[in-house]
C-alpha atoms as a PDB file:
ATOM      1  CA  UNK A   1     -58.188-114.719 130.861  1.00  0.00           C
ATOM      2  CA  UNK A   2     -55.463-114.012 128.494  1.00  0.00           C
ATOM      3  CA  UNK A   3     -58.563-112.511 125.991  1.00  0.00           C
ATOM      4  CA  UNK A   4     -59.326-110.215 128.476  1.00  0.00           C
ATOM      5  CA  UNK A   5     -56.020-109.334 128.861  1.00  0.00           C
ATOM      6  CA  UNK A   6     -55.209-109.170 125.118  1.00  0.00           C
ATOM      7  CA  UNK A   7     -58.364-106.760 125.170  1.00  0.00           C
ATOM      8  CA  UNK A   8     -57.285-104.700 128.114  1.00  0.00           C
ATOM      9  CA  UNK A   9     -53.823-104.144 126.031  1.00  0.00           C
ATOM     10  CA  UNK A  10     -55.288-102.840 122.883  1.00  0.00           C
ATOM     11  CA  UNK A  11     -57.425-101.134 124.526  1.00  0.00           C
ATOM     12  CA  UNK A  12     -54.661 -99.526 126.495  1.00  0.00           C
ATOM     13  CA  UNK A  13     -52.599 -98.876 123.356  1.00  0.00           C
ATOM     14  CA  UNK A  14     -55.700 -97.137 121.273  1.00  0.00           C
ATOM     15  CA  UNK A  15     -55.756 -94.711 124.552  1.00  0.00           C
ATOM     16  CA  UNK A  16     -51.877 -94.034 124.527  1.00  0.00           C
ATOM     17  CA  UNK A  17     -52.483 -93.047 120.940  1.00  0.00           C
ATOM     18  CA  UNK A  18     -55.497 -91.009 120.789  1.00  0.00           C
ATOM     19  CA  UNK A  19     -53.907 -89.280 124.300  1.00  0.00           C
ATOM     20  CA  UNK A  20     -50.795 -88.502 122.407  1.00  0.00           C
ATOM     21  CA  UNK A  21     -52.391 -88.006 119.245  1.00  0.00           C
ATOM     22  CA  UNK A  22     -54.206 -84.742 121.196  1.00  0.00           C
ATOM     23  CA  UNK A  23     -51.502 -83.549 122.976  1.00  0.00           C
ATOM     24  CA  UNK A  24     -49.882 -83.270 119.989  1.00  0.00           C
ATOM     25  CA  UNK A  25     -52.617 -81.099 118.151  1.00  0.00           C
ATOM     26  CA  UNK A  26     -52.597 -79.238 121.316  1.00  0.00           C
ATOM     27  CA  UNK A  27     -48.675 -78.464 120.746  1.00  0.00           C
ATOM     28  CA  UNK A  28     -49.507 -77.585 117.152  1.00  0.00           C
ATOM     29  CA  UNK A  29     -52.033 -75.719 117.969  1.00  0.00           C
ATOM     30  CA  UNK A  30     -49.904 -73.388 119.807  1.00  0.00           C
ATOM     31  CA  UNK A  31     -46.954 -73.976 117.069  1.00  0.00           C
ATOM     32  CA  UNK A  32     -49.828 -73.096 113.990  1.00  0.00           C
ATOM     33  CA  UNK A  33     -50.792 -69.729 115.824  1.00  0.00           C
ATOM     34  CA  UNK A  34     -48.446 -67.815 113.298  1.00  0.00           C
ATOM     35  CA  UNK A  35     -49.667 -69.411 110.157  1.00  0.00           C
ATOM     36  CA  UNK A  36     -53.456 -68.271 111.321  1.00  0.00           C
ATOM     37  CA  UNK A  37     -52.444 -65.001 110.333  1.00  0.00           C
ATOM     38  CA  UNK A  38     -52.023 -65.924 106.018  1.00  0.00           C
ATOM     39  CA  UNK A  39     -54.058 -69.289 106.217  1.00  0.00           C
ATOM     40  CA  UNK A  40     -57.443 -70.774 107.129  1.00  0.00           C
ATOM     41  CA  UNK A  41     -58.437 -74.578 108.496  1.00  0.00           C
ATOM     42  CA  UNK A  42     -62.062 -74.416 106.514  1.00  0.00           C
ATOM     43  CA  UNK A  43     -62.627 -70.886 106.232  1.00  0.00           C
ATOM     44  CA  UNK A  44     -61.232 -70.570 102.608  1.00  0.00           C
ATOM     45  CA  UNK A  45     -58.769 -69.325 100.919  1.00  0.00           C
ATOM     46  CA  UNK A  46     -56.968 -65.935 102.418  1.00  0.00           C
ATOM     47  CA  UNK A  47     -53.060 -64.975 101.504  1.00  0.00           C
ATOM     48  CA  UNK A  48     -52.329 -68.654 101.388  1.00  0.00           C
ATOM     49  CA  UNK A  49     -54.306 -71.641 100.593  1.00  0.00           C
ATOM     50  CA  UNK A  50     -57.312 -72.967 103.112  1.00  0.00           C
ATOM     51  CA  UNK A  51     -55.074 -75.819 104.996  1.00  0.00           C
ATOM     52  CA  UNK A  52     -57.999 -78.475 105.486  1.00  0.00           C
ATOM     53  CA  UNK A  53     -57.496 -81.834 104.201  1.00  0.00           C
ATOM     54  CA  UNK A  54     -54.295 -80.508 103.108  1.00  0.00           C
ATOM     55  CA  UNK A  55     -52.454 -83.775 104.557  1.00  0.00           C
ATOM     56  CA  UNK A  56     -54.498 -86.546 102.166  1.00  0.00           C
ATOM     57  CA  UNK A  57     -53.765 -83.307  98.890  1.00  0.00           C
ATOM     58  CA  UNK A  58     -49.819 -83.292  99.922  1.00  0.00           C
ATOM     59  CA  UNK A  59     -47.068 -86.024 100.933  1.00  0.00           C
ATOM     60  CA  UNK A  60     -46.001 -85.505 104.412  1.00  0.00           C
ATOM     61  CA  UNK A  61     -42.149 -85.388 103.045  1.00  0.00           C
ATOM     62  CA  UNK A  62     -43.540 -82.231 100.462  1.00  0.00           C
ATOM     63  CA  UNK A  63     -45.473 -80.784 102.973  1.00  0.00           C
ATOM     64  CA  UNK A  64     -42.183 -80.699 105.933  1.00  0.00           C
ATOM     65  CA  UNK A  65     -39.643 -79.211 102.838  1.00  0.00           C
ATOM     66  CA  UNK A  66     -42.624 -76.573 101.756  1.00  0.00           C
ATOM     67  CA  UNK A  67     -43.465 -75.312 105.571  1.00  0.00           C
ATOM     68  CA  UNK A  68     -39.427 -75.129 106.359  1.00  0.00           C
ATOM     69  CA  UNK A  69     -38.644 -73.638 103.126  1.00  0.00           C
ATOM     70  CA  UNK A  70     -40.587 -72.454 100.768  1.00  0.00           C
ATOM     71  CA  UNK A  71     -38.229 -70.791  98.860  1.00  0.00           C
ATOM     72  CA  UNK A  72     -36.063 -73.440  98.382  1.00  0.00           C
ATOM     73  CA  UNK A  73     -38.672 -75.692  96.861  1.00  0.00           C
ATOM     74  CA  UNK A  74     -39.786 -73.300  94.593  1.00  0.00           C
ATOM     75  CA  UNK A  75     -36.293 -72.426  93.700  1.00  0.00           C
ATOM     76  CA  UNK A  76     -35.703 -76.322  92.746  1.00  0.00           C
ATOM     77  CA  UNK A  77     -38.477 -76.102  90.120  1.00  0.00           C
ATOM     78  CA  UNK A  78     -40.705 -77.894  91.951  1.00  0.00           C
ATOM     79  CA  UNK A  79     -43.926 -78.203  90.197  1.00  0.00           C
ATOM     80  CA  UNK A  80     -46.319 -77.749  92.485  1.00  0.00           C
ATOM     81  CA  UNK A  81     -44.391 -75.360  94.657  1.00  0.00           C
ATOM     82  CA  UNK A  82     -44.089 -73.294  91.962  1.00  0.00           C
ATOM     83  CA  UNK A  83     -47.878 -73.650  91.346  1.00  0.00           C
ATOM     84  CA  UNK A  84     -48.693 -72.640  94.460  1.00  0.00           C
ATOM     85  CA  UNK A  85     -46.302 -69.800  94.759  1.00  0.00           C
ATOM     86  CA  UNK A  86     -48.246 -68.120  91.550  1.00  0.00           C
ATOM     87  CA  UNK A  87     -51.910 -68.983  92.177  1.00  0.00           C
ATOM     88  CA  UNK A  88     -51.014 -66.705  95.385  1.00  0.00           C
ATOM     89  CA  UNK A  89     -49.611 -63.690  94.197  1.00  0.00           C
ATOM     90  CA  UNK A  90     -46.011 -64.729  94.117  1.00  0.00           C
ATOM     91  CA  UNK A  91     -46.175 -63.832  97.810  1.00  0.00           C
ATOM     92  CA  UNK A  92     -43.425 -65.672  99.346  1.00  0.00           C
ATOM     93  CA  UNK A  93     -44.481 -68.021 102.549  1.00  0.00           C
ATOM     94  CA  UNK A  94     -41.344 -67.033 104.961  1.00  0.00           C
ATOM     95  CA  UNK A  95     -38.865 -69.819 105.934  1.00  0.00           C
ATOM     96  CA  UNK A  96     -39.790 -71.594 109.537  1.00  0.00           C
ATOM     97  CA  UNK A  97     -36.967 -72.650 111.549  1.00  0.00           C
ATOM     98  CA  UNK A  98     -38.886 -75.834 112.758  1.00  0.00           C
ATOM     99  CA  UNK A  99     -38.122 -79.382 112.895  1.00  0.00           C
ATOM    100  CA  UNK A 100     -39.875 -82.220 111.261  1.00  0.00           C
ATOM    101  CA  UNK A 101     -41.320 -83.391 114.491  1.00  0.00           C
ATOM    102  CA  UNK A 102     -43.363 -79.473 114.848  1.00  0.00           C
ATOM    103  CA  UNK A 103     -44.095 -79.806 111.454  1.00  0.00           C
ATOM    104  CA  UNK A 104     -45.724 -82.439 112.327  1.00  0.00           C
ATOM    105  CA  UNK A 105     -47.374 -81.396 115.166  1.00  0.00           C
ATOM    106  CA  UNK A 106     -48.590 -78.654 112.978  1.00  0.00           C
ATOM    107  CA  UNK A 107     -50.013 -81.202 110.802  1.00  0.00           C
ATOM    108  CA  UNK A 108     -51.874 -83.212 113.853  1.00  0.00           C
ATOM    109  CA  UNK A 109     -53.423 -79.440 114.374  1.00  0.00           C
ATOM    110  CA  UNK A 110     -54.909 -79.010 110.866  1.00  0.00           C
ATOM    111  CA  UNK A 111     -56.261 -82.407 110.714  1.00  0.00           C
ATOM    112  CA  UNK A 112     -57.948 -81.833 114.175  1.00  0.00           C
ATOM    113  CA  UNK A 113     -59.964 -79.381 113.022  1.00  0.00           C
ATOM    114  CA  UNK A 114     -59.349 -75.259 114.484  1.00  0.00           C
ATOM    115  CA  UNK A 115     -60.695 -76.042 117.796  1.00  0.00           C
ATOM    116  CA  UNK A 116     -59.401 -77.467 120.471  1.00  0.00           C
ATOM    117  CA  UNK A 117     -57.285 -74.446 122.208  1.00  0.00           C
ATOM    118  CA  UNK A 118     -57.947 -73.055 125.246  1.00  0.00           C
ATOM    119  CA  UNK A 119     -59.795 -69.145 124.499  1.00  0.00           C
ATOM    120  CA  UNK A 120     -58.047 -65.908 126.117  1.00  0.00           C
ATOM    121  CA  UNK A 121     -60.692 -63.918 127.185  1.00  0.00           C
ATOM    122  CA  UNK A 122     -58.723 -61.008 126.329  1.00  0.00           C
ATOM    123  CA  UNK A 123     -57.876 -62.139 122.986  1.00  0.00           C
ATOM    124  CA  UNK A 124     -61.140 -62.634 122.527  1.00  0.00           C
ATOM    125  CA  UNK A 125     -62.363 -59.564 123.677  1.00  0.00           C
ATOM    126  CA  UNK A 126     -59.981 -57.620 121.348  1.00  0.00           C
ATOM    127  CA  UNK A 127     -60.248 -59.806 118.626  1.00  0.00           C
ATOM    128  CA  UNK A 128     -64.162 -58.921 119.013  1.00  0.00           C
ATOM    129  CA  UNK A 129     -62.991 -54.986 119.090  1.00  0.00           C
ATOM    130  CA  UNK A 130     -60.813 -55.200 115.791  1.00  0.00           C
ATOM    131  CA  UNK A 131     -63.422 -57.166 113.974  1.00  0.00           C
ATOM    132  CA  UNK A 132     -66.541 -54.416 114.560  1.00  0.00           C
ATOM    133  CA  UNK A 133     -63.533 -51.585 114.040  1.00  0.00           C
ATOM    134  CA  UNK A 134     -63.615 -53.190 110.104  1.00  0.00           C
ATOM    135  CA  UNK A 135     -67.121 -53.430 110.131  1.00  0.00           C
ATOM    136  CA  UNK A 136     -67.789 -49.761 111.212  1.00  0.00           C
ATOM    137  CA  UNK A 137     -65.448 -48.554 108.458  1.00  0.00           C
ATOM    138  CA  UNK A 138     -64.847 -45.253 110.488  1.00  0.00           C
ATOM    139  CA  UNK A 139     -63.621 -41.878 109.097  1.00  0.00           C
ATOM    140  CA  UNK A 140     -61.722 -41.720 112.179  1.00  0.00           C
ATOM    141  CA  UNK A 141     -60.242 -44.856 111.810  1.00  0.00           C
ATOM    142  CA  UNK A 142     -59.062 -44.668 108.268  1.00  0.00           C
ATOM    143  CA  UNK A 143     -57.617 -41.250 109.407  1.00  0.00           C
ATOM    144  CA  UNK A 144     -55.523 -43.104 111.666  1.00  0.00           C
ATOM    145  CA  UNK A 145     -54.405 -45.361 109.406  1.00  0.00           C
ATOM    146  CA  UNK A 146     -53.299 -42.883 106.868  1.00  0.00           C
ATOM    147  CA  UNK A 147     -51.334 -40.617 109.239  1.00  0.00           C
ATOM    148  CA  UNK A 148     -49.993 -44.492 110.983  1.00  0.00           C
ATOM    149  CA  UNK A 149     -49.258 -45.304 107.200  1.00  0.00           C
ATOM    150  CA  UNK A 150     -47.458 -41.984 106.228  1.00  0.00           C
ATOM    151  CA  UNK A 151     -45.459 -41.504 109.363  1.00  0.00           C
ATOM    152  CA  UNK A 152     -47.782 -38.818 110.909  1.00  0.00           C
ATOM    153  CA  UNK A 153     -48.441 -41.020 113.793  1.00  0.00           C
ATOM    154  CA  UNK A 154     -45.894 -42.825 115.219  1.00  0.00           C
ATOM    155  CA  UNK A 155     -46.845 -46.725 115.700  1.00  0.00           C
ATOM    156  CA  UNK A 156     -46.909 -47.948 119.533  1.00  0.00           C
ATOM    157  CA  UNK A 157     -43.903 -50.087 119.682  1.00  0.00           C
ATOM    158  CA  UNK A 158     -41.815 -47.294 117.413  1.00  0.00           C
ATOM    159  CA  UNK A 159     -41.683 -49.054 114.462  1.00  0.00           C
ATOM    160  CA  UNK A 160     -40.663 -47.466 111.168  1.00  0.00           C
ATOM    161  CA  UNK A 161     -43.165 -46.346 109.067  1.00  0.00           C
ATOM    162  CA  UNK A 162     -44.695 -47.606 105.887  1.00  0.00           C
ATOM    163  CA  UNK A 163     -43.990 -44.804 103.837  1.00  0.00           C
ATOM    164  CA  UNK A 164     -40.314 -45.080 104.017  1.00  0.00           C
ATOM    165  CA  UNK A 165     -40.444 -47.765 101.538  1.00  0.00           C
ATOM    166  CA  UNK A 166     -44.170 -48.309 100.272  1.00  0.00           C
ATOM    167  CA  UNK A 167     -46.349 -45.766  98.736  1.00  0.00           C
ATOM    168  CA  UNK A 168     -50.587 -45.747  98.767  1.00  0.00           C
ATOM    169  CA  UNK A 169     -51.701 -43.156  96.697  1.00  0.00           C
ATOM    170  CA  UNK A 170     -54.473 -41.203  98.477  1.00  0.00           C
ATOM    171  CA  UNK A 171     -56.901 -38.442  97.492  1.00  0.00           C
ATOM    172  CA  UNK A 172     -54.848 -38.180  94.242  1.00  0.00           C
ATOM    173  CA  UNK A 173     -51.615 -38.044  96.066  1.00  0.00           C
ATOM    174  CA  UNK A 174     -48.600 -40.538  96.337  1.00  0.00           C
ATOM    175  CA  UNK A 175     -45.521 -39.169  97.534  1.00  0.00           C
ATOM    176  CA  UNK A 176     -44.538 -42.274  99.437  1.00  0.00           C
ATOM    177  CA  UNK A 177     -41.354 -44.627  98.929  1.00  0.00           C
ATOM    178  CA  UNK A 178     -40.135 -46.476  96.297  1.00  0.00           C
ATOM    179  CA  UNK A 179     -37.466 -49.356  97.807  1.00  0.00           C
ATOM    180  CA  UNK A 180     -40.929 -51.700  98.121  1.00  0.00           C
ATOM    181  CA  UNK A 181     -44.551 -52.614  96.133  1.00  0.00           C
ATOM    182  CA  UNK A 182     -47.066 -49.911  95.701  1.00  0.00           C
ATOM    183  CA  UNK A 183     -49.540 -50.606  98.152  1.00  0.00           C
ATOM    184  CA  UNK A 184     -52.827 -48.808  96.502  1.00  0.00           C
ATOM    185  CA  UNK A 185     -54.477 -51.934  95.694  1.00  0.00           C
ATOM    186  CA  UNK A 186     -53.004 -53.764  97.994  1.00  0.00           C
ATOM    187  CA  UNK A 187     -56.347 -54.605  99.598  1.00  0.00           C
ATOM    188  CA  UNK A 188     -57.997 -56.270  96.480  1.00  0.00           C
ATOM    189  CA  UNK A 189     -54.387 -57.786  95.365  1.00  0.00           C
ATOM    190  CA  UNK A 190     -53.868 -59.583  98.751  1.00  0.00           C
ATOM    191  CA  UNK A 191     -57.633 -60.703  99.114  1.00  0.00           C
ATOM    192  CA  UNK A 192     -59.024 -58.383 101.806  1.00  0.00           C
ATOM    193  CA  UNK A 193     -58.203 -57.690 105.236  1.00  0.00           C
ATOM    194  CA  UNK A 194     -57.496 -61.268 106.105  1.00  0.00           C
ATOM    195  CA  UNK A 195     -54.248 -60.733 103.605  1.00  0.00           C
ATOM    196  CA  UNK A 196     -53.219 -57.458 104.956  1.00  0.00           C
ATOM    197  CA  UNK A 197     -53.441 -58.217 108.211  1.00  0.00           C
ATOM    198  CA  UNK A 198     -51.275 -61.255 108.101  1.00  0.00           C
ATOM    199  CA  UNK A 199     -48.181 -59.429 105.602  1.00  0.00           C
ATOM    200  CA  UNK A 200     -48.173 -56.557 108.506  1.00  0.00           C
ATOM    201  CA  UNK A 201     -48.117 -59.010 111.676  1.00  0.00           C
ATOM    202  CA  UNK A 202     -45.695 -61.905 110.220  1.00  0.00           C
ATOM    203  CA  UNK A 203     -44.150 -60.301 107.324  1.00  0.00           C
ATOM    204  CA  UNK A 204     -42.799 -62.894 105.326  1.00  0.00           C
ATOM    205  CA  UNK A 205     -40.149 -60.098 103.591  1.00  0.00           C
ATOM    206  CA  UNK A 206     -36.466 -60.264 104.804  1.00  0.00           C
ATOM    207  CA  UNK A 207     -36.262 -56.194 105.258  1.00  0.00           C
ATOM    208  CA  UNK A 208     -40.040 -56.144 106.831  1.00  0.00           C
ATOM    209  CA  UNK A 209     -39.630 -58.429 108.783  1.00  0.00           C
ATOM    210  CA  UNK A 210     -36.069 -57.158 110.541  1.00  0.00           C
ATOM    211  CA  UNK A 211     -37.623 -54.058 110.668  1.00  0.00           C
ATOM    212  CA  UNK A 212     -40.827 -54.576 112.720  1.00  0.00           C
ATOM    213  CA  UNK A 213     -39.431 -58.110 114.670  1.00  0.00           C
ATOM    214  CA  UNK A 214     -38.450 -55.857 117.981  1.00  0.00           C
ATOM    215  CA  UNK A 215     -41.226 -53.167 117.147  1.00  0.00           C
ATOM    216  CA  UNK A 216     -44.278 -54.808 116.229  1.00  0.00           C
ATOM    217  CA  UNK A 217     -47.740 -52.966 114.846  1.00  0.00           C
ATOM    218  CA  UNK A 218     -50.689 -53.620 117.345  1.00  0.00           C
ATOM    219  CA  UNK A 219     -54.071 -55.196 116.749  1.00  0.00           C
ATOM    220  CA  UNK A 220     -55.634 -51.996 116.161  1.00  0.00           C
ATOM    221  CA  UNK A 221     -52.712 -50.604 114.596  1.00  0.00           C
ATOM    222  CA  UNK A 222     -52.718 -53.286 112.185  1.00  0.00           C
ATOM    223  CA  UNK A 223     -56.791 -52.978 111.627  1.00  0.00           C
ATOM    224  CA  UNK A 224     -56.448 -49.171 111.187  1.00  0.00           C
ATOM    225  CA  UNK A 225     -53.905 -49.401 108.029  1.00  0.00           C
ATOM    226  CA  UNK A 226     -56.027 -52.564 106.783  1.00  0.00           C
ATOM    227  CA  UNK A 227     -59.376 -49.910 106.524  1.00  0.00           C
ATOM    228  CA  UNK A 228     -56.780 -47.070 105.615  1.00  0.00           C
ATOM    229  CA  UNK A 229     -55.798 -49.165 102.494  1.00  0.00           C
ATOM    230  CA  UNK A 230     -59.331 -50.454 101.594  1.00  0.00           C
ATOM    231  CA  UNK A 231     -60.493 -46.802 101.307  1.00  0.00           C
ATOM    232  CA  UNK A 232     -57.222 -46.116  98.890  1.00  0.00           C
ATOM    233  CA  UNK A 233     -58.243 -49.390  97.078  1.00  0.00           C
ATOM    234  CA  UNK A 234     -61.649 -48.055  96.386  1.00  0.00           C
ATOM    235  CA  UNK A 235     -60.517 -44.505  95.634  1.00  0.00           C
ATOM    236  CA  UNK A 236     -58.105 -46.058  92.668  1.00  0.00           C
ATOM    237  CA  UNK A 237     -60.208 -48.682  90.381  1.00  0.00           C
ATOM    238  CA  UNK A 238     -56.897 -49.169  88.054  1.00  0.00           C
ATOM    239  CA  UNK A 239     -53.680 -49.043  89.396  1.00  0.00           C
ATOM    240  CA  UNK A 240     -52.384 -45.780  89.596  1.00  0.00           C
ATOM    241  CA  UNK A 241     -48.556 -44.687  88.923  1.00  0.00           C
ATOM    242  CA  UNK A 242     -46.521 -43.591  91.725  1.00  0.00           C
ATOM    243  CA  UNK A 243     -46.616 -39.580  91.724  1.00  0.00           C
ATOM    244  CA  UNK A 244     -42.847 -38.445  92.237  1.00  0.00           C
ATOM    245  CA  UNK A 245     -43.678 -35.200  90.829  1.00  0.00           C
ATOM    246  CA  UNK A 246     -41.361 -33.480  93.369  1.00  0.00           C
ATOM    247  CA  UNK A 247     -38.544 -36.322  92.622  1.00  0.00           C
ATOM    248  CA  UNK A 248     -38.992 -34.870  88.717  1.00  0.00           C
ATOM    249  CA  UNK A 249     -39.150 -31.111  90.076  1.00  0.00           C
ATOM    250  CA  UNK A 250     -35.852 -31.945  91.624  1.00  0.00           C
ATOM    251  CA  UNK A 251     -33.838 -33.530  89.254  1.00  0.00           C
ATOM    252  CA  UNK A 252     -34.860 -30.830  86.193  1.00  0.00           C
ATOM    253  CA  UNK A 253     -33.710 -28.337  88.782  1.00  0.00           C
ATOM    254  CA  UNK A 254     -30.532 -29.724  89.359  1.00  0.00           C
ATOM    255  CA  UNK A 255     -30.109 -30.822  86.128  1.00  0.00           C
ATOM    256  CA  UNK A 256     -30.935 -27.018  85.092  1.00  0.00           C
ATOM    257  CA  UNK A 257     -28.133 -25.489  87.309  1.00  0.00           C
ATOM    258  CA  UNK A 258     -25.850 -28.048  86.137  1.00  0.00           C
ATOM    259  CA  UNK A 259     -26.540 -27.024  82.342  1.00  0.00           C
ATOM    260  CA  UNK A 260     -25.947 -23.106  83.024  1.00  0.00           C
ATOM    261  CA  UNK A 261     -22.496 -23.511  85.020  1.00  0.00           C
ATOM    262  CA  UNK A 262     -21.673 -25.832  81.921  1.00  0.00           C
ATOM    263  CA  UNK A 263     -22.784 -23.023  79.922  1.00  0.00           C
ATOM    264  CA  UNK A 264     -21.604 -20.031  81.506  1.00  0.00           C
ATOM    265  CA  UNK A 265     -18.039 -21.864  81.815  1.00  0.00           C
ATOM    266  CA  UNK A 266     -17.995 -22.335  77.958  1.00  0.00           C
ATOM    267  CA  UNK A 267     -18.967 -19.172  77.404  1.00  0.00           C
ATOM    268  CA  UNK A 268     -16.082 -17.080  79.300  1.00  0.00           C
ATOM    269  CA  UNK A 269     -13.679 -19.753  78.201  1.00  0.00           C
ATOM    270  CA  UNK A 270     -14.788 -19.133  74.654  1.00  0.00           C
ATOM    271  CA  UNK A 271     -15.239 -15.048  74.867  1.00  0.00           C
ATOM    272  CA  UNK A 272     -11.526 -14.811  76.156  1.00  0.00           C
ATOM    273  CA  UNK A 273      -8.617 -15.659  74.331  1.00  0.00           C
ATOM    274  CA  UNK A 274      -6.351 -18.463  75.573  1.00  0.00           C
ATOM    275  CA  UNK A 275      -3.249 -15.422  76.319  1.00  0.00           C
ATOM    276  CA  UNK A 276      -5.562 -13.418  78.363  1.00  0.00           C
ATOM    277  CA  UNK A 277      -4.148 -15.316  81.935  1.00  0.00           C
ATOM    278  CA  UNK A 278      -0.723 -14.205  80.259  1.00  0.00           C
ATOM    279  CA  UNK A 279      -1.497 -11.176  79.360  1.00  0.00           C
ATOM    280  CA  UNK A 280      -3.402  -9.984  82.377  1.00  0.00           C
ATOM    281  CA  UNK A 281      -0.362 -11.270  84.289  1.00  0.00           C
ATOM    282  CA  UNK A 282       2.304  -9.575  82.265  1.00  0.00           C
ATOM    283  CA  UNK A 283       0.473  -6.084  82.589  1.00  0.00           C
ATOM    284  CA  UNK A 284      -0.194  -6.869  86.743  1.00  0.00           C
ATOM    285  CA  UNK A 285       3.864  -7.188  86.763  1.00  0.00           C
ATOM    286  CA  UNK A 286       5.231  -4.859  84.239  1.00  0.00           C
ATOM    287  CA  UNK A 287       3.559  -1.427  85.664  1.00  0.00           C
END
């Protein structure tokens, strides 16, 4: 009797566990959706490292500091941090405000494997949309991009756009801005779509990501300006400089004008004597 009941208690404990153990991949699940954007659970490398099996490759202690704070740990000199941080383009992972216990639960998540969440059939069915949009490579679509990109269309939820501080050169032209990186290879620097996709929808840049946090790009917003910069990438096979030709126009202009009223003021100072004032004024008073 007290076997079986010794039996019926373990048995009862390994349930608690592997009950709890899946709500809690269930919670991550919901807690990971953000890092799906930059990283992968088997599907390789993207913007970030592919996360599977990263729990028995990392300490848990290293992997809750590196999820909160990136920055910080890379800051500190950690080694492997640091590591990271340049095998991936010295693209900065943003700072999570999450406690250890989501970390956690994000952790449960990758080692449960991708699946497990429920599917939202509209998701889905615009997830399907976006993914034969890239496939289809459409004029249209690039078109769409650009004029999203250089502020010719205005984005849905009124964001700002790119060209205020980025610039893409395009059919031999880059008049864009300066204040941020030149985006004309961005599609073979950030590894694809998969890269541009997640800087635009969880930008991990302090400016960025004030900017677009109350106005955020769409889906096919977002999949537009991906194929817009693939079809810059392609047009440019080095990196090309930023053409400020207008910036230059402008400056030897006003730097021109400057020169002459220099000139011309050192010129009448120079052709009159220093009594003429005097002398005019004398004669003015004396008739």
């Amino acid at each position: 009797m007290k076997q079986k009941l010794k039996i019926i208690a373990l048995a009862s404990l390994m349930l608690t566990e592997i009950i709890g153990h899946r709500a809690l991949a269930q919670d991550g699940a919901a807690l990971y959706k953000p890092c799906a954007a930059c990283h992968t659970i088997g599907g390789g490398n993207t913007v970030g490292p592919d996360l599977k099996g990263i729990t028995k490759r990392r300490t848990n202690d290293w992997l809750v500091q590196f999820i909160q704070s990136s920055g910080k740990l890379i800051k500190s000199g950690d080694p492997e941090a640091v590591a990271v941080f340049k095998q991936f383009n010295n693209i900065p992972m943003p700072d999570n405000a999450l406690t250890v216990d989501q970390v956690n639960q994000i952790l449960a998540h990758i080692d449960g494997g991708a699946g497990g969440a429920a599917i939202d059939p509209r998701q889905a069915a615009l997830q399907h949309k976006v993914d034969s949009m890239l496939k289809a490579n459409s004029p249209l679509d690039i078109l769409a991009g650009k004029e999203l990109f250089n502020g010719e269309r205005r984005f849905e939820n009124g964001g700002a756009s790119c060209i205020s501080c980025h610039n893409a050169t395009y059919n031999n032209s880059g008049k864009g801005g300066i204040l941020a990186k030149d985006l004309t290879k961005a599609y073979s620097r950030l590894g694809g779509f998969a890269g541009i996709k997640g800087i635009i929808a969880f930008p991990p840049f302090p400016s960025m990501l004030v900017t677009y946090k109350n106005h955020p790009v769409t889906e096919i917003e977002n999949a537009q300006i991906q194929l817009f910069l693939k079809n810059a990438d392609e047009q440019n096979p080095a990196q090309p400089l930023v053409e400020k030709t207008w910036f230059l126009h402008a400056a030897m202009v006003v730097g021109l004008v400057i020169l002459l009223a220099i000139t011309g003021l050192w010129f009448r100072r120079k052709r009159l004597s220093v009594n003429h004032v005097l002398l005019k004024r004398q004669e003015k008073y004396s008739k």
